[in-house]
Every structure is written in C-alpha cells, then in structure tokens.
Protein backbone atom coordinates (compact mmCIF):
# COMPACT_ATOMS: atom_id res chain seq x y z
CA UNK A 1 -102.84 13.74 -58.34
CA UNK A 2 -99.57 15.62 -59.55
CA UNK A 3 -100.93 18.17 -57.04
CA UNK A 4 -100.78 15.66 -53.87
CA UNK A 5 -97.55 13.71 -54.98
CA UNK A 6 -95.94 17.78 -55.06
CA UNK A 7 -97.47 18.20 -51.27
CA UNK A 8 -96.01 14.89 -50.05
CA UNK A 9 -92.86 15.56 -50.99
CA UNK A 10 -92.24 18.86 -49.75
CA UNK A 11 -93.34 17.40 -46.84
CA UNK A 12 -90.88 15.14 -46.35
CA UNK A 13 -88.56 17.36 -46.88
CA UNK A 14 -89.80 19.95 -44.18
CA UNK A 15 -89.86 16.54 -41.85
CA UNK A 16 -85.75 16.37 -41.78
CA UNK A 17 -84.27 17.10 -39.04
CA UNK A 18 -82.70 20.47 -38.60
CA UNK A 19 -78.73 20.61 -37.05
CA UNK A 20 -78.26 21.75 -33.69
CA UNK A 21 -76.33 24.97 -33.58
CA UNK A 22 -76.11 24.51 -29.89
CA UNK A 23 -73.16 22.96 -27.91
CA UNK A 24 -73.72 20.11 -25.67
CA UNK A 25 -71.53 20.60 -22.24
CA UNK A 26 -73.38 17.60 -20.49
CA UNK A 27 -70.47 15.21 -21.35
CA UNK A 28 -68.08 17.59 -20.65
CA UNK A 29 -69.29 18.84 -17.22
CA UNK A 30 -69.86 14.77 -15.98
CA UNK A 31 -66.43 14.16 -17.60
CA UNK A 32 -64.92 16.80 -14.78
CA UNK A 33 -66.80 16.27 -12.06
CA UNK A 34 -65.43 12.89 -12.25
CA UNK A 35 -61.85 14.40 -12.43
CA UNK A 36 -63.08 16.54 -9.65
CA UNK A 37 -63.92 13.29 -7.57
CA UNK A 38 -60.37 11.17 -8.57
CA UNK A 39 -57.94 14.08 -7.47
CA UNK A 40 -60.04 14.62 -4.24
CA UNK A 41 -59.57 10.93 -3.42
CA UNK A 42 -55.75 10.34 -4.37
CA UNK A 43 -54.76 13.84 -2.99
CA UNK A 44 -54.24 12.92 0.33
CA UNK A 45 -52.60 10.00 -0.48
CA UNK A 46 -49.74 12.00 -2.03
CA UNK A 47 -48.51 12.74 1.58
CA UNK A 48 -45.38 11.52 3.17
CA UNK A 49 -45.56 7.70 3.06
CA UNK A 50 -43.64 6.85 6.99
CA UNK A 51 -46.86 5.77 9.39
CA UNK A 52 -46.87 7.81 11.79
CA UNK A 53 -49.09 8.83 14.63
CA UNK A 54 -48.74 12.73 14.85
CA UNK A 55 -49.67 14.77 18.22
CA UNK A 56 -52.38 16.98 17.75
CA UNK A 57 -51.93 20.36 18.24
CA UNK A 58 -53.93 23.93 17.70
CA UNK A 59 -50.85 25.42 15.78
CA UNK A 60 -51.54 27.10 12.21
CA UNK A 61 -49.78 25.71 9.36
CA UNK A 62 -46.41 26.98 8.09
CA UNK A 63 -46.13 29.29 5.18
CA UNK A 64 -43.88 28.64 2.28
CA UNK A 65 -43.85 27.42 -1.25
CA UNK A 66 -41.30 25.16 -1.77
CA UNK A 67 -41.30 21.54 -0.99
CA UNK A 68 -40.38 20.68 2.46
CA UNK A 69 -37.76 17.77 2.77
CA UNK A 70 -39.54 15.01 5.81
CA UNK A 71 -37.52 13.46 8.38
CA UNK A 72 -39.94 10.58 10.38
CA UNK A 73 -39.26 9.20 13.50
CA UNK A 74 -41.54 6.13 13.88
CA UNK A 75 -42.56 4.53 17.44
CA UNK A 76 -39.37 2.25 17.38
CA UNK A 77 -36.96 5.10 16.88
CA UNK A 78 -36.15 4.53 13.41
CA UNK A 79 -35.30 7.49 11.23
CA UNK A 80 -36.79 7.71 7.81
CA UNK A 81 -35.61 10.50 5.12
CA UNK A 82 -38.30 10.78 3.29
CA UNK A 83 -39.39 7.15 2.63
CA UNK A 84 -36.13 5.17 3.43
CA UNK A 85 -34.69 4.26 6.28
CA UNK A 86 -31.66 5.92 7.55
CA UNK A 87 -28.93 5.60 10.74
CA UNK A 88 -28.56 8.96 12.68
CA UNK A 89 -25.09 9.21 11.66
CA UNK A 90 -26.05 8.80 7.85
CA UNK A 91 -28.60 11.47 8.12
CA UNK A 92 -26.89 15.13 7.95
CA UNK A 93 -24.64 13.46 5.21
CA UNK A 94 -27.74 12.32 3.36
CA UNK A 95 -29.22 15.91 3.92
CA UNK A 96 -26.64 17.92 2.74
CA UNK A 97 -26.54 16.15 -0.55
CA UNK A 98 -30.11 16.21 -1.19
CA UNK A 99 -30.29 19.70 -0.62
CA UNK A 100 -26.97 20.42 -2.84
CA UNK A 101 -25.56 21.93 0.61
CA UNK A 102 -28.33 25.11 1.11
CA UNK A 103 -29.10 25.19 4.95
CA UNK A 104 -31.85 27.39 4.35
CA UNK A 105 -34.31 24.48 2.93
CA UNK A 106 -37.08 23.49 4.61
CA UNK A 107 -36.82 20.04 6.78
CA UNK A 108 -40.10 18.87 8.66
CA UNK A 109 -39.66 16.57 12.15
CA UNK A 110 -42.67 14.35 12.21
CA UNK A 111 -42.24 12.49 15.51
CA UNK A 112 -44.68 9.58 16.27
CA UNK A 113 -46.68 10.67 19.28
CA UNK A 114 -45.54 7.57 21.57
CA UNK A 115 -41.54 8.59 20.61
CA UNK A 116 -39.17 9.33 23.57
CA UNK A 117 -38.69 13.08 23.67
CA UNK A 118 -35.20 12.85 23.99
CA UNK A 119 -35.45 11.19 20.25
CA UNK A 120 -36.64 13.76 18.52
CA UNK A 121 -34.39 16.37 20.37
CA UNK A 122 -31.22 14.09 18.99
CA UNK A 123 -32.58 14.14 15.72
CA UNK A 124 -32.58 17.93 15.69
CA UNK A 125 -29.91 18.53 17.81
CA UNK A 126 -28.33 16.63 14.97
CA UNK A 127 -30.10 18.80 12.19
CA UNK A 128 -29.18 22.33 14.17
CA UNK A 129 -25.33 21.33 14.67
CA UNK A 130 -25.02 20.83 10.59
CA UNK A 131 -26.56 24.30 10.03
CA UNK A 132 -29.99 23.41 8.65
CA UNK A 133 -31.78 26.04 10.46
CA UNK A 134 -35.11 25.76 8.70
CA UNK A 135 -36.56 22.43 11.06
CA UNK A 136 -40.10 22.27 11.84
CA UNK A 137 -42.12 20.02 13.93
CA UNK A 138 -45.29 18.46 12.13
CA UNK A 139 -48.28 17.72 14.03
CA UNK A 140 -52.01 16.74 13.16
CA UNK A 141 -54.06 19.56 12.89
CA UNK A 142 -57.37 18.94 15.57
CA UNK A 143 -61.13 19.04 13.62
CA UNK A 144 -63.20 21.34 14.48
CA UNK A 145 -65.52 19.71 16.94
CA UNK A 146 -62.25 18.61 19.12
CA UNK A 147 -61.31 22.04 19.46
CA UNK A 148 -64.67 23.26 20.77
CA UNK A 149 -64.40 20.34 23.48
C-alpha cells in the first residue's frame, strides 16, 4: 500500500506543468501590425490642410529634405500660407519672418486646377521679386493606369 501511495505521488509531481523557456512574439507581432495599419491610415492625412484640386501632371517629385513651406491658391483666389488665410500684400512679409529671412527655403505653389493663370503667376511674381528663389509648383502625381491611357 506504502508502495502505491509512493507511485501516486511522484506522479503528481511528474504531472506539473513544466515553464516555457520559449518567448511568445504573437502579441507582439499583432500589436505592430496594428501600428503598421494606424500610421498607414493617418499618414496621408498629415498633408497640407487648404482643399485644393491639383493638375495632374507626369513630373517626378522634387528632391530635398527639409520641410517645404505651402502657399495655396484655392478656386476663389484666396491665398493660404500654410493653413491661414493671407492678403497678397501680407504674404512676402509673412514669408520672410517664417523663414527668419533665408531665401534659399523651400516654398511650394499649389494652385487649384480651375485658378486663373495669371493668379498663380502674381503669386510668384510676388515670391521671385522678394528673393525667395526656391518656388515650386505642386501638382497631383497621375496613377499608373492614367498614364498608360
């Protein structure tokens, strides 16, 4: 009997579960591909935040690595810096402070596509004559299946 009690109770302890020297990265891997799935979604809402309907065009991209100051010029003519609302004659001002007077930063023209041409061309004109030679126009870049068409 002392025989069978002994059996039973190295049994039990041979029935305990062992630790698991293993590392679990099941959490961790669902826990970024949700990241992965947020920043995907808000990224392209950290764009410039003027409406505005940009020509398309089949230009590349410009280079450069610092961040690009954005002029708008929506349908109505209205001149945005940035996100606020500015006059024409309130704009070089407004530049030259923001960009603690270097003409070499970067300035992007985004013109709405029904603008009068002659808008846009004041707006630089206006940029040019204050010596901020860095201006570029921004357009939408075309997908792939309009540029085979």
């Amino acid at each position: 009997m002392a025989a069978e009690l002994q059996g039973s109770v190295a049994r039990r302890r041979r029935a305990k579960p062992q630790m698991m020297s293993q590392i679990n990265v099941t959490p961790m891997v669902d826990v970024m591909l949700v990241l992965l799935i947020v920043f995907m979604i808000t990224a392209p809402l950290l764009t410039a935040g003027v409406p505005v309907d940009l020509p398309r065009t089949a230009a590349n991209p410009l280079p450069g690595d610092d961040q690009p100051l954005a002029v708008s010029i929506k349908a109505d003519g209205t001149i945005y810096l940035q996100e606020s609302e500015i006059a024409l004659e309130d704009l070089v001002p407004r530049l030259a402070a923001v960009s603690e007077r270097n003409p070499d930063v970067r300035i992007l023209l985004r013109g709405d596509e029904a603008i009068n041409y002659g808008r846009v061309m004041e707006v630089m004109g206006a940029l040019n004559a204050a010596g901020f030679a860095n201006v570029g126009l921004v357009t939408r870049i075309p997908f792939a299946a309009e540029t085979k068409s």
